[in-house]
Protein backbone atom coordinates (compact mmCIF):
# COMPACT_ATOMS: atom_id res chain seq x y z
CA UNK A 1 203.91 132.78 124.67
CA UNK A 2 201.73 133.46 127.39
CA UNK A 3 198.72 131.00 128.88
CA UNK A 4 195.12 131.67 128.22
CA UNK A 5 193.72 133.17 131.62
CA UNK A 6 191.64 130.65 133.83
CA UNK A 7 187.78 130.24 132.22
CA UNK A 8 185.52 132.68 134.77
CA UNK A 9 183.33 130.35 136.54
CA UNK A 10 179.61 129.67 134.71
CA UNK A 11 176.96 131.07 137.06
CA UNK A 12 174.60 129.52 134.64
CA UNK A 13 172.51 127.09 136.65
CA UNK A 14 171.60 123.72 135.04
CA UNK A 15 168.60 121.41 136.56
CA UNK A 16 170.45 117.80 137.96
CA UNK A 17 170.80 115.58 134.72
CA UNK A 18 170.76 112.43 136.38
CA UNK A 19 167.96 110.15 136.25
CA UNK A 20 165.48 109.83 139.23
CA UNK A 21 162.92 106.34 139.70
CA UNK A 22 159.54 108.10 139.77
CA UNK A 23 155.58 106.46 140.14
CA UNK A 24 153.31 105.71 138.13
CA UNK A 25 150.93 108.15 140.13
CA UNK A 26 153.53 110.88 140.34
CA UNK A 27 152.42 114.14 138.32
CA UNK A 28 154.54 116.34 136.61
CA UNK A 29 154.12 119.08 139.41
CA UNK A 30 156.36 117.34 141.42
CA UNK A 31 159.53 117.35 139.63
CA UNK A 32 159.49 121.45 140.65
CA UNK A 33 161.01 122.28 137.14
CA UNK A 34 160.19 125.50 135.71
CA UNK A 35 158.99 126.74 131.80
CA UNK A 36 161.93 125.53 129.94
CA UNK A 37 163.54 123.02 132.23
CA UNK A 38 163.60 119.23 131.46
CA UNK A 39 163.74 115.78 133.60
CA UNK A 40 164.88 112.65 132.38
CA UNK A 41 162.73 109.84 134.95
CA UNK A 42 162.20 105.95 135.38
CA UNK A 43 158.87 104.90 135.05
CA UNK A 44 158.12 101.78 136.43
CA UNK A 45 156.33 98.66 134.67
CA UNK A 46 152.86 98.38 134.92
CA UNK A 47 151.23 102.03 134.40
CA UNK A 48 148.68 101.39 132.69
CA UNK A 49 147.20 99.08 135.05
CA UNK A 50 148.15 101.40 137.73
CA UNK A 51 145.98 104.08 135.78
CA UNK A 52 146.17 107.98 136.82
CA UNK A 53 144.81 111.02 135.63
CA UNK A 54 146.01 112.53 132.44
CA UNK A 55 144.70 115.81 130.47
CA UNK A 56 145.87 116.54 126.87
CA UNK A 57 147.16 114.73 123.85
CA UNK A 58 151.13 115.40 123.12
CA UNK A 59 151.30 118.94 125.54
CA UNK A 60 150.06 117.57 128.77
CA UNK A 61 148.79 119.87 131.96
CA UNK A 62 151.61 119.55 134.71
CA UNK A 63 149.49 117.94 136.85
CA UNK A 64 149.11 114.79 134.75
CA UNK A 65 150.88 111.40 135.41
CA UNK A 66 154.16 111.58 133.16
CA UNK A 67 154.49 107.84 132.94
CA UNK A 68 150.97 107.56 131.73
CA UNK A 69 151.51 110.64 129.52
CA UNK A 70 154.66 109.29 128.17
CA UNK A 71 152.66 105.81 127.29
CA UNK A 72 149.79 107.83 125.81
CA UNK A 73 152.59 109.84 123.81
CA UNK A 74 153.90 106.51 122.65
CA UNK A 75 157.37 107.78 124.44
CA UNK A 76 157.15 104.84 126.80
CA UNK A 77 155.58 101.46 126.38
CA UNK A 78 154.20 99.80 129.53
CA UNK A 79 157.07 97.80 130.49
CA UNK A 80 158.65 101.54 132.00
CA UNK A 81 162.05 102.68 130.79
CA UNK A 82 163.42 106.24 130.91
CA UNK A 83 161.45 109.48 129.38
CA UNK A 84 162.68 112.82 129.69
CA UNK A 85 159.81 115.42 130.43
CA UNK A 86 160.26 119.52 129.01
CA UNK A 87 158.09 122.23 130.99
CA UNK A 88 156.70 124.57 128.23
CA UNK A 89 154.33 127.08 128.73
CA UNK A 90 150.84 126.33 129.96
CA UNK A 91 147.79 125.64 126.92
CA UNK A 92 144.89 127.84 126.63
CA UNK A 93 143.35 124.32 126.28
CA UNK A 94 144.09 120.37 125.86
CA UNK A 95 142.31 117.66 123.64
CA UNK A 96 141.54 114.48 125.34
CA UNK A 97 142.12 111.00 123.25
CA UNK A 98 142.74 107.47 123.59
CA UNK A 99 146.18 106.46 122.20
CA UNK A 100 148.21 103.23 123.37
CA UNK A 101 145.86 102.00 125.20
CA UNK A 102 145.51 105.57 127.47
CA UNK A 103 142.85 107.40 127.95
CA UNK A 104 143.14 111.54 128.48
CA UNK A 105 140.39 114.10 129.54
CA UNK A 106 140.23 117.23 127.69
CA UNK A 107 140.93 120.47 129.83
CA UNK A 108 140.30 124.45 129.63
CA UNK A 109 143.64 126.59 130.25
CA UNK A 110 146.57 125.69 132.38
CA UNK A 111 149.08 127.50 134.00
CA UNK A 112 152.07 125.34 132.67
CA UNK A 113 152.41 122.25 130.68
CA UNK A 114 154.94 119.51 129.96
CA UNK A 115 155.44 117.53 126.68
């Protein structure tokens, strides 16, 4: 019998899966993760409190605070945990609403979005 030749090497590129300690403030921008990547972050306690800026309900614009997103999503409560954030493709416009105690702004189109 002969061996199976050696697997070729995946040149498929896959974003870091470990978990990264973000801000409250911090927006989804700054992850750097393109349409159809994903994050999995720590959000801190205390959010809420902390307040940020937030625009959509469920499909958020990638410049809103994920922990506050995540809260508003009911995701996260606002003792912090772990959330993973997907990129999707940006909204040709997001409804504000109060959910969980967060408050989001409604928006016109966005270049990219998160959820």
């Amino acid at each position: 019998t002969e061996a199976a030749p050696p697997a070729a090497p995946s040149t498929e590129v896959s974003p870091p899966t470990a978990s990264t300690e973000v801000t409250c403030g911090m927006v989804g921008d700054n992850l750097k993760l393109d349409i159809g990547q994903s994050s999995t972050v720590i959000c801190p306690a205390g959010c809420v409190e902390a307040g940020g800026s937030i625009w959509g309900t469920d499909i958020y614009t990638s410049d809103s605070s994920v922990c506050l997103a995540a809260i508003h999503a009911g995701m996260l409560s606002d003792t912090g945990g772990l959330v993973t954030v997907e990129f999707i493709e940006g909204q040709e416009s997001y409804e504000g609403s109060e959910q969980n105690g967060v408050s989001t702004n409604s928006y016109g189109s966005w270049s990219k979005s998160f959820s």
